[in-house]
C-alpha atoms as a PDB file:
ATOM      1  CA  UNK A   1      24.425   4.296  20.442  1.00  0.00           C
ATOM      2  CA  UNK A   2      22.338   7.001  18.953  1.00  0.00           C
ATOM      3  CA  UNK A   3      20.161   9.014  21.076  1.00  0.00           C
ATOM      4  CA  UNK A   4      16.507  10.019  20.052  1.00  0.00           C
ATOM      5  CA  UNK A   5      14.205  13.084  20.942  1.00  0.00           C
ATOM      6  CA  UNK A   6      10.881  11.721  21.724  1.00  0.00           C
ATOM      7  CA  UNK A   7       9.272  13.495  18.239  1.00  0.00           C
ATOM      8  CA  UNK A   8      11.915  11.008  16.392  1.00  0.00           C
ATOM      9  CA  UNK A   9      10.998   8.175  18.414  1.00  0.00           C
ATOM     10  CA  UNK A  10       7.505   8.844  17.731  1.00  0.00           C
ATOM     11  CA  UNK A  11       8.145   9.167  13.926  1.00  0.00           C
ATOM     12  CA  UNK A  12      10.024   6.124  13.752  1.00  0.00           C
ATOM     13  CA  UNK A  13       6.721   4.168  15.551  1.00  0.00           C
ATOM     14  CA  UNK A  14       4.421   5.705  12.907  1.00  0.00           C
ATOM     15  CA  UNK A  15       6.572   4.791   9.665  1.00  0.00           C
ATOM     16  CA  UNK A  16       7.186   1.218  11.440  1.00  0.00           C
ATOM     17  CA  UNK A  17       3.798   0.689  12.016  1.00  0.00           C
ATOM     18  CA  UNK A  18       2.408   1.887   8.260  1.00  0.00           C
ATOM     19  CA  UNK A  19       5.212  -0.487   7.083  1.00  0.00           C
ATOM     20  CA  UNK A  20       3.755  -3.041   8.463  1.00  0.00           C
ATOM     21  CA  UNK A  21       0.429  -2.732   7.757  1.00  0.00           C
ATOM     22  CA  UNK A  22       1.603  -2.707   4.252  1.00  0.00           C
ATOM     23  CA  UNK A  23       0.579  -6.329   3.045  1.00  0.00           C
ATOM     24  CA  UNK A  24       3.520  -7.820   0.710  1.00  0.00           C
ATOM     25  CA  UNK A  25       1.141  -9.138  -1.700  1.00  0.00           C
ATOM     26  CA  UNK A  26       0.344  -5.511  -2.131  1.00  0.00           C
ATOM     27  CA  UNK A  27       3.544  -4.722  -3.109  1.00  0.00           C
ATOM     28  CA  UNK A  28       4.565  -7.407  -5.435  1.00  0.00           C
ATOM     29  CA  UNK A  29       0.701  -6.787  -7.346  1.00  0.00           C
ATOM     30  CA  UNK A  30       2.091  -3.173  -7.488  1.00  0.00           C
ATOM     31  CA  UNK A  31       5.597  -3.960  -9.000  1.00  0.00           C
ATOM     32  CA  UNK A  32       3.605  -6.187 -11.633  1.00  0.00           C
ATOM     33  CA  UNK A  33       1.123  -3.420 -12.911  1.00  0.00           C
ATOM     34  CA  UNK A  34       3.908  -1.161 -12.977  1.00  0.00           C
ATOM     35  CA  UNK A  35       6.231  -3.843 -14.925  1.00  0.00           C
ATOM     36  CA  UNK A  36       3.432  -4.292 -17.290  1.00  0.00           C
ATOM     37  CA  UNK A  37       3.191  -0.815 -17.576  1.00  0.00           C
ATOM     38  CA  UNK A  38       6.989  -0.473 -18.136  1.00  0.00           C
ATOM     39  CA  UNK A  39       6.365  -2.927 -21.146  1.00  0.00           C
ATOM     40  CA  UNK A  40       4.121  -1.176 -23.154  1.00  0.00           C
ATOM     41  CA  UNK A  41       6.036   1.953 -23.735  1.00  0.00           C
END
């Protein structure tokens, strides 16, 4: 088992939490515009 300071435990809430407020649809609109983008070059 891996043992965490409190600042890394605190860390790890924050990126979990931003993760999750991170909508999928978000993403996959995202990877579109940027395939799309990747297509015109």
């Amino acid at each position: 088992m891996v043992m965490l300071s409190d600042d890394e435990i605190a860390l790890l809430k924050a990126i979990l939490t931003a993760l999750r407020g991170i909508k999928v649809r978000d993403i996959d609109k995202a990877l579109v515009i940027l395939s799309k983008a990747e297509q015109r070059l």
